[in-house]
C-alpha atoms as a PDB file:
ATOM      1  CA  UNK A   1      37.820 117.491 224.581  1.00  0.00           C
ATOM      2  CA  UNK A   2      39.568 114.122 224.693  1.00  0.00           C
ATOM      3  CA  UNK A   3      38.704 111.198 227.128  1.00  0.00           C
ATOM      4  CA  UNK A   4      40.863 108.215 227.982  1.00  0.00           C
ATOM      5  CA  UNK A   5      39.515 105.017 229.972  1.00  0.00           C
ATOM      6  CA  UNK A   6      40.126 101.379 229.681  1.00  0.00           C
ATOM      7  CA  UNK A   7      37.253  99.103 228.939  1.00  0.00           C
ATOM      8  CA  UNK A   8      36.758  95.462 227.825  1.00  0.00           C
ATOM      9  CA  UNK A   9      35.561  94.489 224.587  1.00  0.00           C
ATOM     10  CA  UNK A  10      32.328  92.968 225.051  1.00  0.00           C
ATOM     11  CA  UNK A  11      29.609  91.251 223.030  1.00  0.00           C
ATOM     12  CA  UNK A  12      26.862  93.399 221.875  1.00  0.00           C
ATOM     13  CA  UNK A  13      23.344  92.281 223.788  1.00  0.00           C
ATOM     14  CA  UNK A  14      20.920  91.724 221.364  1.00  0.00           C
ATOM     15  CA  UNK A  15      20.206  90.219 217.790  1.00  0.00           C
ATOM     16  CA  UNK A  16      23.611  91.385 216.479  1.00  0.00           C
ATOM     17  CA  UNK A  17      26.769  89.254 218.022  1.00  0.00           C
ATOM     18  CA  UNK A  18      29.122  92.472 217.621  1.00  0.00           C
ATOM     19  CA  UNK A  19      32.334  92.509 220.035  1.00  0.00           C
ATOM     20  CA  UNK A  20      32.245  96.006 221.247  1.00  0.00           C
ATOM     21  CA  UNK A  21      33.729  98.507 223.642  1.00  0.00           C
ATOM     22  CA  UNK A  22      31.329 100.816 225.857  1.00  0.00           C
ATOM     23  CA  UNK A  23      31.721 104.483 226.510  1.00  0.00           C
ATOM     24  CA  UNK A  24      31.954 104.887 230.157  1.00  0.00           C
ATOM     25  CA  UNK A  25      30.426 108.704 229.751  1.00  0.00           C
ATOM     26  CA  UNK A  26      27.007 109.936 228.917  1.00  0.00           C
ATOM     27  CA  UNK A  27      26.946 110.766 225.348  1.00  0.00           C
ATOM     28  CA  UNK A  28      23.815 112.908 225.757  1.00  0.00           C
ATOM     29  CA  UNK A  29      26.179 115.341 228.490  1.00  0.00           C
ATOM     30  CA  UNK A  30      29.180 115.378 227.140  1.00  0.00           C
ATOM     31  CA  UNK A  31      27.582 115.668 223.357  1.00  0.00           C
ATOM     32  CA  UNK A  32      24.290 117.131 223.616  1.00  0.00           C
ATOM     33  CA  UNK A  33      22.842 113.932 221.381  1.00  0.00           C
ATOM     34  CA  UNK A  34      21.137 110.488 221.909  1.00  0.00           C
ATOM     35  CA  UNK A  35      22.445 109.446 218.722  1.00  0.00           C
ATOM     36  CA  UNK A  36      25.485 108.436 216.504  1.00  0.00           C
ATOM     37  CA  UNK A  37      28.884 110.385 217.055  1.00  0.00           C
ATOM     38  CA  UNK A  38      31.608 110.199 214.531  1.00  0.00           C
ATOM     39  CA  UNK A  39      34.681 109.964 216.560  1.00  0.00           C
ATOM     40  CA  UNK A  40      39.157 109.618 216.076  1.00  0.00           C
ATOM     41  CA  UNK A  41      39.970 107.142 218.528  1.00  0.00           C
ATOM     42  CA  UNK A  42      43.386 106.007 219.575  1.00  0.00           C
ATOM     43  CA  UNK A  43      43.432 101.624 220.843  1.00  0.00           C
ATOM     44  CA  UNK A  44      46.434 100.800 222.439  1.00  0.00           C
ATOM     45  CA  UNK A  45      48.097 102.909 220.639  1.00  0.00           C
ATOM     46  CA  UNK A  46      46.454 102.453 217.030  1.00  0.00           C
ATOM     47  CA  UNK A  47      44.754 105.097 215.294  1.00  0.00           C
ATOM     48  CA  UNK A  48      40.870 104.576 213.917  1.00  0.00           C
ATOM     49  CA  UNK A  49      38.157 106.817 212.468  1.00  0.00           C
ATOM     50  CA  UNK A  50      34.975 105.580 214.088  1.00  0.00           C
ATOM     51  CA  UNK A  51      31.514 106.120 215.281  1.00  0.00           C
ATOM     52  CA  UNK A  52      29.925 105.846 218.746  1.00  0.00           C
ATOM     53  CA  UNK A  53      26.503 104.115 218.530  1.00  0.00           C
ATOM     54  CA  UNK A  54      23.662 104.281 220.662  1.00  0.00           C
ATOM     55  CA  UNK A  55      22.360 100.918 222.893  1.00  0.00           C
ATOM     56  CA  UNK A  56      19.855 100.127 225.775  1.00  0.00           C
ATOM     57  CA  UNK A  57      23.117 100.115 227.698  1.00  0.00           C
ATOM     58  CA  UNK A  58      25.091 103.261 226.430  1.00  0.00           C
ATOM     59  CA  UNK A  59      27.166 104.236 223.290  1.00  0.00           C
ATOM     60  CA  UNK A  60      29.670 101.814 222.108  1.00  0.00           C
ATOM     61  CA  UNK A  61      31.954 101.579 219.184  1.00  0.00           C
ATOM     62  CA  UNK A  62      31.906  98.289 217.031  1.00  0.00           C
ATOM     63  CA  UNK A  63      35.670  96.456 218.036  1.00  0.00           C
ATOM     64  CA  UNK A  64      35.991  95.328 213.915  1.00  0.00           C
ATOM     65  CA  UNK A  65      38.434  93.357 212.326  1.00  0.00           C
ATOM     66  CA  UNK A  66      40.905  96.136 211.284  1.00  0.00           C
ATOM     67  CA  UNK A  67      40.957  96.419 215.234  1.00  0.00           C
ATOM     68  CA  UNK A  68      41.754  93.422 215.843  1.00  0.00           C
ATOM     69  CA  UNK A  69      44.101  92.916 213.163  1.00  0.00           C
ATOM     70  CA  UNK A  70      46.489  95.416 214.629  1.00  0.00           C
ATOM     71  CA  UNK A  71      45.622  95.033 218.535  1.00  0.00           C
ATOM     72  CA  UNK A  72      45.635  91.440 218.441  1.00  0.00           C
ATOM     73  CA  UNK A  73      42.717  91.243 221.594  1.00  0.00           C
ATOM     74  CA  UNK A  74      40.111  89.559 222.212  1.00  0.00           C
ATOM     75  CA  UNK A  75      36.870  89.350 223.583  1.00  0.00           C
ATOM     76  CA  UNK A  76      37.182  89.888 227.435  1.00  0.00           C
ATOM     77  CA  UNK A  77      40.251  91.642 227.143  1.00  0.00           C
ATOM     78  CA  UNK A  78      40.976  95.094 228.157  1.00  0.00           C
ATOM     79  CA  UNK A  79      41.883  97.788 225.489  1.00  0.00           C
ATOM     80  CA  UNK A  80      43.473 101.704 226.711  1.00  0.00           C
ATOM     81  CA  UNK A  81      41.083 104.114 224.276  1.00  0.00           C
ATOM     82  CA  UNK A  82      41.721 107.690 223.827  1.00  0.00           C
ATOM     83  CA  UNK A  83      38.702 109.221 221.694  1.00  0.00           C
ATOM     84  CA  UNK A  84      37.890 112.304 220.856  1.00  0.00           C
ATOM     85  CA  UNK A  85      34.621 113.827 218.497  1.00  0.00           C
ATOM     86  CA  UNK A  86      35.374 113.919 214.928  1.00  0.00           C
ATOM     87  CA  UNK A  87      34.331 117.438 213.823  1.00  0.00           C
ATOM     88  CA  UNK A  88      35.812 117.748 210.750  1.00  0.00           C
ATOM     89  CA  UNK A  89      33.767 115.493 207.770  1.00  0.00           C
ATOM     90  CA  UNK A  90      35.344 112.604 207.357  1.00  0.00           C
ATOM     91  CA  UNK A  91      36.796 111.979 203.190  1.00  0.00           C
ATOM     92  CA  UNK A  92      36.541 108.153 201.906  1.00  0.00           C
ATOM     93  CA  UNK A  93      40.125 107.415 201.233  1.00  0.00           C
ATOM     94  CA  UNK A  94      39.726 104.984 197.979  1.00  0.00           C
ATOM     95  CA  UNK A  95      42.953 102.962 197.745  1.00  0.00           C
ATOM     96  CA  UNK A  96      44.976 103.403 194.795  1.00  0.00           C
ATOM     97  CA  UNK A  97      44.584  99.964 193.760  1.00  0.00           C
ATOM     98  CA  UNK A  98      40.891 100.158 193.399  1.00  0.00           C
ATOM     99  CA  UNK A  99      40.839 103.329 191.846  1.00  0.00           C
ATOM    100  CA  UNK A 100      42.821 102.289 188.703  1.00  0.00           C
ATOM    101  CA  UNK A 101      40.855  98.713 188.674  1.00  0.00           C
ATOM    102  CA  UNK A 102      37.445 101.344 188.941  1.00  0.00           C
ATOM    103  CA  UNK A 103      39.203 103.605 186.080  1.00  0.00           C
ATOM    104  CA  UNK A 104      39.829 101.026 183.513  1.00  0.00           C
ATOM    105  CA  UNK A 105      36.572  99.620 183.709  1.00  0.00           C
ATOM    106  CA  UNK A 106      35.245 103.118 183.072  1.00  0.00           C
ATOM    107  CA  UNK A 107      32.716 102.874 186.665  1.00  0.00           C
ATOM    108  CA  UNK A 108      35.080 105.085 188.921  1.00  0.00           C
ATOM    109  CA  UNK A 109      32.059 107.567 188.766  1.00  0.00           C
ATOM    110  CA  UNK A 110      29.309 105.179 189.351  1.00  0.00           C
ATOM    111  CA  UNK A 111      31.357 103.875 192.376  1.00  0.00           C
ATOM    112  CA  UNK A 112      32.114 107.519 193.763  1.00  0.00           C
ATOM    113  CA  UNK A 113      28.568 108.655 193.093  1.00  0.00           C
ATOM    114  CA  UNK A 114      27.270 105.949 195.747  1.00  0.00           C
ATOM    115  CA  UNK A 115      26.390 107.108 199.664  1.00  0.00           C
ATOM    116  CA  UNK A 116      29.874 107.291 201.990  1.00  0.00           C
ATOM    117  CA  UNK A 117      28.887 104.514 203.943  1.00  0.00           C
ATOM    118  CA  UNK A 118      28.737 102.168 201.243  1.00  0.00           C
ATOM    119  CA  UNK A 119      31.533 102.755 199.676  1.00  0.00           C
ATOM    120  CA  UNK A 120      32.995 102.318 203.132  1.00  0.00           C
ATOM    121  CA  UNK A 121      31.747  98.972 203.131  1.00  0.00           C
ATOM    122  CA  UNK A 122      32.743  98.104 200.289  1.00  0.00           C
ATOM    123  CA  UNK A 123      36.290  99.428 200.300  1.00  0.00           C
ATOM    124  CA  UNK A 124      36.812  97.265 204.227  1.00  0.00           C
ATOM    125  CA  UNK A 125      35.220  94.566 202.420  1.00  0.00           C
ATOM    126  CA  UNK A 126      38.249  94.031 200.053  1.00  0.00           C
ATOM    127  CA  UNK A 127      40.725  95.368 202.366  1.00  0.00           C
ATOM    128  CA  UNK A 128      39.885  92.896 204.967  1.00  0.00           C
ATOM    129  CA  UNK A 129      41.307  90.170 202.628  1.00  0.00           C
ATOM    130  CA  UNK A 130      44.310  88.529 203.655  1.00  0.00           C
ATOM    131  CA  UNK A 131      45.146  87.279 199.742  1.00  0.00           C
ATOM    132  CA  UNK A 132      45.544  89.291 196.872  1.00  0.00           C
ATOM    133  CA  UNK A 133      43.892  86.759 195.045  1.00  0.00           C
ATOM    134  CA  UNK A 134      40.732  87.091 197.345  1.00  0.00           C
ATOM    135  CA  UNK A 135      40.835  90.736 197.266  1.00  0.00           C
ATOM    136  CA  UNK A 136      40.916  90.768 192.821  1.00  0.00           C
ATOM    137  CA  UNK A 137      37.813  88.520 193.206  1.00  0.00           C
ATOM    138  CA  UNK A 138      36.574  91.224 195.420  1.00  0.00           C
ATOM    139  CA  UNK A 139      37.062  93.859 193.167  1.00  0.00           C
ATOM    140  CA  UNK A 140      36.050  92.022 190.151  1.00  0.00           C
ATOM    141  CA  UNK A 141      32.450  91.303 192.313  1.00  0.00           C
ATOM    142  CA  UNK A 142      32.188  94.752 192.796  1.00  0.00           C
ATOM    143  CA  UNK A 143      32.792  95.953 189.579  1.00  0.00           C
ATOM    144  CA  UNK A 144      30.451  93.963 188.083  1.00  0.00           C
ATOM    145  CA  UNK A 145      27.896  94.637 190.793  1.00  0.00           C
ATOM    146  CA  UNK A 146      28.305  98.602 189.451  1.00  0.00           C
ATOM    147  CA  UNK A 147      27.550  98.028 186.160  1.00  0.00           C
ATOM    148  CA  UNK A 148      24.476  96.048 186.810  1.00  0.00           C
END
């Protein structure tokens, strides 16, 4: 089932200064589960593989950078979601780029061996930089982070 709503992007109450965007539905009906939902979402117009997380004040999903980046909103604005659950699993795509870097310094396996989530991190970590410059230090950090 797919559900479409506006919402403004918000900053997360708590310890954590996240801008995100509430679900205006109860997660537990509508997905049987108090927890974390891996979702596709569409934001005005912009495709993103996400998750909805669980608050004191419903499930949200984090509004990152990549978001941002191609949405070009900001906190208090409004944002047009269509989302719907993710029930396939979801594949870490591993940019060409650092694949060959990965290959050539022989850790490719080490790298691919590590839990989904952190090479998730990782991978938006270098991706988020604007330079090329920035993003070979970024590699370069992480390579030698794997072979430690």
């Amino acid at each position: 089932m797919v559900y479409e709503f506006d919402s403004e992007i918000k900053l997360l109450e708590g310890k954590m200064k996240w801008k995100v965007v509430y679900f205006p539905y109860s997660v537990r009906e509508i997905f049987n589960t108090n927890g974390k939902v891996p979702i596709q979402i569409f934001v005005d117009g912009h495709e993103f593989d996400h998750k909805l997380l669980p608050s004191k004040n419903g499930h949200y999903f984090v509004y990152n950078e990549f978001m941002r980046r191609a949405v070009h909103k900001e906190l208090g604005d409004s944002l047009h979601v269509i989302l719907k659950k993710c029930e396939d699993n979801r594949k870490i795509v591993v940019p060409d780029y650092i694949t060959i870097s990965l290959e050539e310094h022989n850790i490719l396996n080490t790298f691919l061996e590590q839990p989904d989530y952190i090479k998730r991190e990782q991978i938006n970590y270098i991706e988020l930089a604007k330079k090329e410059d920035t993003k070979n230090k970024r590699i370069l950090s992480l390579i030698n982070k794997l072979k430690d």
